[in-house]
N, C-alpha and C. Protein backbone atom coordinates (compact mmCIF):
# COMPACT_ATOMS: atom_id res chain seq x y z
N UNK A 1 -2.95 6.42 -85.11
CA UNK A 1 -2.85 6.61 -83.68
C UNK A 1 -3.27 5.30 -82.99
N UNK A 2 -2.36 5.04 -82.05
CA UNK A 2 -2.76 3.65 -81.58
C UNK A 2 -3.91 3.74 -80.49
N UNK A 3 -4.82 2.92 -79.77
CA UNK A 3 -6.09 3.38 -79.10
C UNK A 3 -5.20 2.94 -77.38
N UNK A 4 -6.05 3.65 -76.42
CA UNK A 4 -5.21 3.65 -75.34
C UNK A 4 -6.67 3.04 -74.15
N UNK A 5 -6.13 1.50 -73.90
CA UNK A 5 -6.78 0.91 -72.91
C UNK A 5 -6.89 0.75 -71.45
N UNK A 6 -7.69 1.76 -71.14
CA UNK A 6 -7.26 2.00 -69.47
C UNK A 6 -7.02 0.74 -68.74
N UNK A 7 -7.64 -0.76 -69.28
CA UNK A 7 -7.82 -1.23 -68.59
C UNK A 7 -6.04 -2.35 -68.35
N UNK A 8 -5.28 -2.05 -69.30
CA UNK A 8 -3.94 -2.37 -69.40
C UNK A 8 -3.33 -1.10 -68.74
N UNK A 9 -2.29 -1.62 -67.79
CA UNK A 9 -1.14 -0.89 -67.50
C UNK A 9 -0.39 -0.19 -68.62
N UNK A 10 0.14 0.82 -69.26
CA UNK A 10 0.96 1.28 -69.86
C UNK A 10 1.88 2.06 -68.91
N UNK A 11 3.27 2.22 -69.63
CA UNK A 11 4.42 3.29 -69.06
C UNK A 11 4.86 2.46 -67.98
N UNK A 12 5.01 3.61 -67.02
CA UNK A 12 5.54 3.10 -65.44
C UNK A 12 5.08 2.05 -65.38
N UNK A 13 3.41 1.47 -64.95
CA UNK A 13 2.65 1.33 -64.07
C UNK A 13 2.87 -0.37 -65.06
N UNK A 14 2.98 -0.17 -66.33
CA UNK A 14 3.61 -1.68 -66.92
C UNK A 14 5.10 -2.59 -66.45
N UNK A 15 5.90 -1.07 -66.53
CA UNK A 15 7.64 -1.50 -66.00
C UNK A 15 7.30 -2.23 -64.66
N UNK A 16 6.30 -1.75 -63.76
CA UNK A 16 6.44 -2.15 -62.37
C UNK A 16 6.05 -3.30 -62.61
N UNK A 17 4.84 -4.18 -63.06
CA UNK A 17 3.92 -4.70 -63.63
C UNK A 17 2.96 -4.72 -62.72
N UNK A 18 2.55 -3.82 -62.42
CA UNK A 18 1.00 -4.01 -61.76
C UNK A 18 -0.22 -4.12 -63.08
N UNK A 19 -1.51 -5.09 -62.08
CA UNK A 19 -2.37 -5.60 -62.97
C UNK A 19 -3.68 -5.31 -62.56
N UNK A 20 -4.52 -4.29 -62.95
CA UNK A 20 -5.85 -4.50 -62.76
C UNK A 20 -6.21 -5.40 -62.78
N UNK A 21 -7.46 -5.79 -61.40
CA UNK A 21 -7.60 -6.67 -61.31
C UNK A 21 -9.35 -6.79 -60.87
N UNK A 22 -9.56 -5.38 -60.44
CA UNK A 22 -11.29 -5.30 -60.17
C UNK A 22 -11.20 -3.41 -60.61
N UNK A 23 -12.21 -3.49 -61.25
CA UNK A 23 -12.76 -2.34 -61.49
C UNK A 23 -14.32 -2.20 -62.06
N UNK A 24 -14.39 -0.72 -61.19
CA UNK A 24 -16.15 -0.61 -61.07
C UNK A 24 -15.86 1.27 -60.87
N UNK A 25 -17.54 1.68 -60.81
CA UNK A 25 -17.66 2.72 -60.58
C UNK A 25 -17.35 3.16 -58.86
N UNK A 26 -16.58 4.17 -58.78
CA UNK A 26 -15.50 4.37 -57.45
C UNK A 26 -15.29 3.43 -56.59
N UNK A 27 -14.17 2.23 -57.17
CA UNK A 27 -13.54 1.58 -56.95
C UNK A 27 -12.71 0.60 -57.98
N UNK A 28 -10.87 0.09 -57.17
CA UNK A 28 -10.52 -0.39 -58.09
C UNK A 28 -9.71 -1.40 -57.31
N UNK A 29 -9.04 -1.88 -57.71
CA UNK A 29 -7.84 -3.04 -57.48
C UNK A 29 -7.12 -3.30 -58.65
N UNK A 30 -5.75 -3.61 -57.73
CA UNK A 30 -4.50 -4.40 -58.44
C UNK A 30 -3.88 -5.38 -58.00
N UNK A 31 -2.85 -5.87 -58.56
CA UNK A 31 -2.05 -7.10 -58.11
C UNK A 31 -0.70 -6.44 -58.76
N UNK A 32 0.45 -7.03 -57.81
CA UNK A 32 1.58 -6.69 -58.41
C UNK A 32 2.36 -8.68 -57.85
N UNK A 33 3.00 -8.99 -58.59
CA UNK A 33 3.62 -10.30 -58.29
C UNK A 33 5.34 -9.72 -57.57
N UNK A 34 5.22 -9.97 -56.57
CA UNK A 34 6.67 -9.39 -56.15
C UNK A 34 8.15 -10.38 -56.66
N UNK A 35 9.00 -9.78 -57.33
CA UNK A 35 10.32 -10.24 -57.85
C UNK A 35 11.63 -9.23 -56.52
N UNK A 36 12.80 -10.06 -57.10
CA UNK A 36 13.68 -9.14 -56.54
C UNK A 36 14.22 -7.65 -57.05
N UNK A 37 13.40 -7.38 -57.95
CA UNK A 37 13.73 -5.94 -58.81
C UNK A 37 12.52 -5.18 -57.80
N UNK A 38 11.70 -5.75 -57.23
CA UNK A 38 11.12 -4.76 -56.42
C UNK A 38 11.21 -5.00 -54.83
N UNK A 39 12.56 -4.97 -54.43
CA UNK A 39 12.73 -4.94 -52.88
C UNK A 39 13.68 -4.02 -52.90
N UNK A 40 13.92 -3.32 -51.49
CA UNK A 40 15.42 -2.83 -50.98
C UNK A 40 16.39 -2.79 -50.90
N UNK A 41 17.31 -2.52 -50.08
CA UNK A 41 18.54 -3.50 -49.58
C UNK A 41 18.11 -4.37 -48.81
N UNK A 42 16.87 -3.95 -47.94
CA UNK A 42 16.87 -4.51 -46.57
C UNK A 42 15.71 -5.66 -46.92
N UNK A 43 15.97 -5.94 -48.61
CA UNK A 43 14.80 -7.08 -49.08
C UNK A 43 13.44 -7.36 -48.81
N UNK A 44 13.08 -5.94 -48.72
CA UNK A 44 11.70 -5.67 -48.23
C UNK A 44 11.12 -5.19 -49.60
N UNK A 45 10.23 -5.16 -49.50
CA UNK A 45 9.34 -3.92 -50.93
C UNK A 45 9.91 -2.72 -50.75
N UNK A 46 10.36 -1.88 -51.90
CA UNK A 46 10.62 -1.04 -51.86
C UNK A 46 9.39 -0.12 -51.67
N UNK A 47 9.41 0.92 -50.92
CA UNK A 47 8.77 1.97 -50.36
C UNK A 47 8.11 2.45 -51.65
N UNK A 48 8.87 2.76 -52.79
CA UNK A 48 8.46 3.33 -54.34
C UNK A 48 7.45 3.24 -54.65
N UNK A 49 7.72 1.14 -54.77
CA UNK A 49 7.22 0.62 -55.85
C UNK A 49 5.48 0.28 -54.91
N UNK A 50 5.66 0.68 -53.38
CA UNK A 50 4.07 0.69 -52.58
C UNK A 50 3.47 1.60 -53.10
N UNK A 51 4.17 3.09 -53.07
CA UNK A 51 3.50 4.14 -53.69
C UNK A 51 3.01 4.28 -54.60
N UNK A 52 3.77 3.82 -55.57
CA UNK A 52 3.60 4.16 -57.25
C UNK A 52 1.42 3.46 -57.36
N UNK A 53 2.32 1.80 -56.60
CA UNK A 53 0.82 1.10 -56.59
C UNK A 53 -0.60 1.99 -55.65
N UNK A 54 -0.03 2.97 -54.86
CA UNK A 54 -1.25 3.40 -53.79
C UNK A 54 -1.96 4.32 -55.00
N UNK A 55 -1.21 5.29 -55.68
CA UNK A 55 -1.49 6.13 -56.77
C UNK A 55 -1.80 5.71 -57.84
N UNK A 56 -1.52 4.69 -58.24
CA UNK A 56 -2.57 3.57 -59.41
C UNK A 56 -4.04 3.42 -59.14
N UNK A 57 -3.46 2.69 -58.22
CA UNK A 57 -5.29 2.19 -57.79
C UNK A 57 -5.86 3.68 -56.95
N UNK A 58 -5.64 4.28 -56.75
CA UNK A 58 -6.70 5.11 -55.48
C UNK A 58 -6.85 6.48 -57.45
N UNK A 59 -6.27 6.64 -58.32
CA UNK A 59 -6.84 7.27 -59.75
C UNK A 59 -7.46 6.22 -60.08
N UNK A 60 -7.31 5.09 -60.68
CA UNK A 60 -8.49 4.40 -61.09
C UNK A 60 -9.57 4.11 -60.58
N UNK A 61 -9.74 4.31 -59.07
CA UNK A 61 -11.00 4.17 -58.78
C UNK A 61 -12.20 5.25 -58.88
N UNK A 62 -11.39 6.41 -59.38
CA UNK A 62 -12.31 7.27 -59.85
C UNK A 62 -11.99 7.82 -61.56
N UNK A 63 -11.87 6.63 -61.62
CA UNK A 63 -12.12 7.38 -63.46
C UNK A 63 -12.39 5.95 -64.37
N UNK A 64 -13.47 5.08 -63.86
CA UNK A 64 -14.15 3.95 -64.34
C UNK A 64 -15.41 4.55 -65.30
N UNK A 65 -15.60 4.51 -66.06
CA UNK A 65 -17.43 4.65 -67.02
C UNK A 65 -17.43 3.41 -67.60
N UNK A 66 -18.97 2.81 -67.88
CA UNK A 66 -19.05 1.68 -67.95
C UNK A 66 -18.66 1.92 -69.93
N UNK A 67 -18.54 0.72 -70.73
CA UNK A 67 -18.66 1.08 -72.18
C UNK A 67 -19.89 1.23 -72.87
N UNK A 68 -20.02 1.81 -73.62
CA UNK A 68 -18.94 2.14 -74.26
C UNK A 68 -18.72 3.83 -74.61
N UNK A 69 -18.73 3.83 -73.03
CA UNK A 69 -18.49 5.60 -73.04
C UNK A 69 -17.14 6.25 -73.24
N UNK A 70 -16.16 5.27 -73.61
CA UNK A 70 -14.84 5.79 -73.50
C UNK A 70 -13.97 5.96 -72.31
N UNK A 71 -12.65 6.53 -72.50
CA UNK A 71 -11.80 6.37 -71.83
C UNK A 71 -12.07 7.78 -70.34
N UNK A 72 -11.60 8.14 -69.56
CA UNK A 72 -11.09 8.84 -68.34
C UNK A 72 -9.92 8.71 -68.26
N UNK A 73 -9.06 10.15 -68.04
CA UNK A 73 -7.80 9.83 -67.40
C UNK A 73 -8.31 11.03 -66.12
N UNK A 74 -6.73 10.63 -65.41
CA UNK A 74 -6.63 11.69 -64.19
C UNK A 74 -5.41 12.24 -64.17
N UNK A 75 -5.12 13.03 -62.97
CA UNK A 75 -3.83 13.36 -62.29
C UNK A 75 -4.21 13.64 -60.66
N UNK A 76 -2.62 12.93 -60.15
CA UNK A 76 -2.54 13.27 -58.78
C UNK A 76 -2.54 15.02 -58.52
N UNK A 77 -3.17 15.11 -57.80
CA UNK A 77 -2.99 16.55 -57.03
C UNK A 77 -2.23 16.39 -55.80
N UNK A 78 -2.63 15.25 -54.89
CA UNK A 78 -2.22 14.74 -53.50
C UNK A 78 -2.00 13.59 -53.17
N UNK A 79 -1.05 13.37 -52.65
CA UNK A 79 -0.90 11.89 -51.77
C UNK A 79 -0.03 11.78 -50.98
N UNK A 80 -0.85 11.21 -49.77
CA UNK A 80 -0.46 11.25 -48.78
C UNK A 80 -0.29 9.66 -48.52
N UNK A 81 0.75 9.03 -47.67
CA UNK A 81 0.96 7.73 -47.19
C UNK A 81 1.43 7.06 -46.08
N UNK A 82 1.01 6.27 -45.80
CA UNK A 82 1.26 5.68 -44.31
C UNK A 82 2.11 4.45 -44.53
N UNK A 83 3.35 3.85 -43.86
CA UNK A 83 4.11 2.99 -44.19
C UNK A 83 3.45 1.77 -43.03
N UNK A 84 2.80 1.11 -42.86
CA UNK A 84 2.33 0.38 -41.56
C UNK A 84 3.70 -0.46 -41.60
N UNK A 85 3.94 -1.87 -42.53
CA UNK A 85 4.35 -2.84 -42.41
C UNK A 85 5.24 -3.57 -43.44
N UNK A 86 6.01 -3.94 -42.91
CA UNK A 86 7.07 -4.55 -44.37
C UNK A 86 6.06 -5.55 -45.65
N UNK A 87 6.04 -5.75 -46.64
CA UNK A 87 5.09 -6.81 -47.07
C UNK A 87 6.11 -8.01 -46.85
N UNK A 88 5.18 -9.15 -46.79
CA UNK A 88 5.81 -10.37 -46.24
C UNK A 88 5.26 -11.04 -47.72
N UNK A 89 6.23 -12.00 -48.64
CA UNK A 89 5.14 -12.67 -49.59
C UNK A 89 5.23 -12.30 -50.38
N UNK A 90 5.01 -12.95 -52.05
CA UNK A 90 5.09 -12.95 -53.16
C UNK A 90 3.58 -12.07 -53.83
N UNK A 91 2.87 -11.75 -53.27
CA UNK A 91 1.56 -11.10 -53.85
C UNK A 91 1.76 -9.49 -53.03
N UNK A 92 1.25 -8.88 -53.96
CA UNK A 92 0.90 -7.33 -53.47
C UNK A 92 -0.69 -7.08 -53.88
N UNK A 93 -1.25 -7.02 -53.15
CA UNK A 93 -2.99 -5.93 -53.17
C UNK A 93 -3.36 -4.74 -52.79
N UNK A 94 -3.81 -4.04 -53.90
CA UNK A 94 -4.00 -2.50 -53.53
C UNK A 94 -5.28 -2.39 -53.92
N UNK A 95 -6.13 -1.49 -52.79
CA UNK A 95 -7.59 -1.69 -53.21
C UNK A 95 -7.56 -0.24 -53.04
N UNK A 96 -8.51 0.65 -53.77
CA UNK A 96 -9.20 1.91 -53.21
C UNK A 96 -10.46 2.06 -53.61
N UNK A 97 -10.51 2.98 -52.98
CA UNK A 97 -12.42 3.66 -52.82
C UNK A 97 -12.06 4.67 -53.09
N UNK A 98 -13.28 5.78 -54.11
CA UNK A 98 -13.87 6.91 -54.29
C UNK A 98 -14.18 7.43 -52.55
N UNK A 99 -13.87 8.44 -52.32
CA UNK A 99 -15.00 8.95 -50.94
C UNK A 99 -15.27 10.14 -50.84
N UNK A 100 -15.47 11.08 -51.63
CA UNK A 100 -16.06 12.42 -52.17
C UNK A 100 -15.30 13.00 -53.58
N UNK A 101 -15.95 13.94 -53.86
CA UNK A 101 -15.27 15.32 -54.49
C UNK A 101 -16.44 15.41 -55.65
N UNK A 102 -16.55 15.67 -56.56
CA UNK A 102 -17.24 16.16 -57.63
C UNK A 102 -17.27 15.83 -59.12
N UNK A 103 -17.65 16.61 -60.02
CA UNK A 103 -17.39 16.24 -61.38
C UNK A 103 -15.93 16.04 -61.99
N UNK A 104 -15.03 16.94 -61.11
CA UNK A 104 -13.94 17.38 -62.08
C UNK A 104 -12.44 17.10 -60.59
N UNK A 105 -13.03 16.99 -59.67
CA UNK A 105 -11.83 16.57 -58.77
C UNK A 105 -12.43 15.49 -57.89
N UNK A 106 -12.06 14.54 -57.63
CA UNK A 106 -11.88 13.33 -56.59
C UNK A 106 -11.42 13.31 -55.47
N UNK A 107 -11.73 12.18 -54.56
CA UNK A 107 -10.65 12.19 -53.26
C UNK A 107 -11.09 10.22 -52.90
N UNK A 108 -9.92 10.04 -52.68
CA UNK A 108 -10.08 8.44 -52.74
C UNK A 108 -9.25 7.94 -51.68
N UNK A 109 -8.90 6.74 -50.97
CA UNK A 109 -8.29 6.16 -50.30
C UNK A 109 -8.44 4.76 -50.36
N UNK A 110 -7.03 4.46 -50.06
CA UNK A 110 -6.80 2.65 -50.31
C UNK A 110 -5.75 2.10 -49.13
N UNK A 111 -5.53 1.00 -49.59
CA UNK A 111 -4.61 0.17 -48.91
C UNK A 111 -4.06 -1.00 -49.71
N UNK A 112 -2.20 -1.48 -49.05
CA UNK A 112 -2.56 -2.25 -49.49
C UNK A 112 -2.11 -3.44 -48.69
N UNK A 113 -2.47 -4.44 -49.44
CA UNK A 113 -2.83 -5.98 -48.22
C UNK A 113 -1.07 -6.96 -49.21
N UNK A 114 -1.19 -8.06 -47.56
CA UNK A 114 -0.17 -9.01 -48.57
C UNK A 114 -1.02 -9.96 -48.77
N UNK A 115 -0.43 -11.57 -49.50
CA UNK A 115 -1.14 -12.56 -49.56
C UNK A 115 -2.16 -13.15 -48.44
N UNK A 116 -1.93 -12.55 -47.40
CA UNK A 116 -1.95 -13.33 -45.97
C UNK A 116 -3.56 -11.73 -45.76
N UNK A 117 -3.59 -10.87 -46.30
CA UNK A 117 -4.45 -9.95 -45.87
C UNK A 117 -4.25 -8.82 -45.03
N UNK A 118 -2.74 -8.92 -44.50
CA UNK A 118 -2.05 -8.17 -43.40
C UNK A 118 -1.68 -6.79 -44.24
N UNK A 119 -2.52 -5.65 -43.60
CA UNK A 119 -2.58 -4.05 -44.05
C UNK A 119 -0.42 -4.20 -44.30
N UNK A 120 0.05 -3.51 -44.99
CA UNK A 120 0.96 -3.19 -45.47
C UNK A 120 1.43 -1.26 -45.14
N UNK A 121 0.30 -0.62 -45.79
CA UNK A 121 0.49 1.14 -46.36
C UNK A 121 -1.25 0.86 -46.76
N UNK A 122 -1.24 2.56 -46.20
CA UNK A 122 -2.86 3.22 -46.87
C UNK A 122 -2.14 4.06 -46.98
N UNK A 123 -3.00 5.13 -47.67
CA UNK A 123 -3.01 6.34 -48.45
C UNK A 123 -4.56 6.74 -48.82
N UNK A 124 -4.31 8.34 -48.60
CA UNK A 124 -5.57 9.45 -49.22
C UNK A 124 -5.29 10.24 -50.02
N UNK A 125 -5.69 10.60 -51.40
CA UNK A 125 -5.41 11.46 -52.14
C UNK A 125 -6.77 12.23 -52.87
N UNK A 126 -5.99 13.39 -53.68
CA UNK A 126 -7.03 14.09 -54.33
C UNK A 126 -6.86 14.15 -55.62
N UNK A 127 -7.31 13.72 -56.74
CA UNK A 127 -7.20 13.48 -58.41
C UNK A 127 -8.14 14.40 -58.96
N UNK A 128 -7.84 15.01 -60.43
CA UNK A 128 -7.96 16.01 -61.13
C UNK A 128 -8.67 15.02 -61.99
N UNK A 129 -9.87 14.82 -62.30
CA UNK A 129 -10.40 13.91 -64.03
C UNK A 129 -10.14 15.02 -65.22
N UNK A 130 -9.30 14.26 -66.05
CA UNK A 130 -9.52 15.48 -67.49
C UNK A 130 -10.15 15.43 -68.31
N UNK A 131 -9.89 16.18 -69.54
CA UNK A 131 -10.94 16.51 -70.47
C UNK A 131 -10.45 14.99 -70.89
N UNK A 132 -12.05 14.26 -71.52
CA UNK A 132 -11.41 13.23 -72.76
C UNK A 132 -11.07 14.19 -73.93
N UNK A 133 -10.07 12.78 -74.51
CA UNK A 133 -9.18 12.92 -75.81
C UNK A 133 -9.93 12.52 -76.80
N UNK A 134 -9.91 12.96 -77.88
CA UNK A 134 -11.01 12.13 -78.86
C UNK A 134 -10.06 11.52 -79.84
N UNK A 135 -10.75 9.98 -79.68
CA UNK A 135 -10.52 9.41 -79.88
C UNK A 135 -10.34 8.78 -81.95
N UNK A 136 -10.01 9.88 -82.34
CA UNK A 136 -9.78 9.53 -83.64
C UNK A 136 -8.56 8.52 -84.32
């Protein structure tokens, strides 16, 4: 069985290539390098590929343990999103925060910024932490 590193993108969240880039206990960040496989017609960022990133980072910021306690996963329950602004620029930043819930459900919110720092999309959601997998 191969071992599974939260701290690498796998699946989707690789195809897109977003990159962890800060992570801590309830809180996280990414970077995505913008190409033309991730714009519109209207050569903007695609709307998707904001989301996909709001729901990356706003689960990882609540399922960090330091090592070598092992892995956390999650699932979306909710997300909700706000479209502010086209991104302008070759960099994408998505930051979120933890801001309540409990042992076993979360609630987090992020944003994300362009190179320049200019808000883009926020989002609030609510994440499920699951059982760990053991790791044999």
């Amino acid at each position: 069985m191969s071992t599974f590193d939260l701290t690498t993108p796998n699946g989707f969240n690789k195809l897109v290539g977003y990159r962890l880039v800060e992570w801590e206990v309830d809180k996280a960040s990414v970077e995505l390098n913008m190409t033309e496989d991730h714009l519109n017609g209207l050569g903007i960022a695609h709307g998707g590929v904001l989301l996909a990133g709001l729901d990356y980072v706003l689960g990882m910021s609540g399922c960090y343990r330091a090592p070598p306690a092992g892995r956390r996963l999650c699932m979306t329950i909710t997300l909700t999103s706000n479209f502010i602004s086209p991104l302008k620029g070759p960099l994408l930043r998505a930051n979120a925060r933890v801001t309540g819930g409990g042992k076993t459900i979360f609630f987090a919110e992020g944003e994300i910024v362009d190179g320049d720092n200019k808000l883009v999309a926020t989002a609030t959601g609510s994440f499920r932490r699951l059982r760990d997998k053991p790791t044999t």
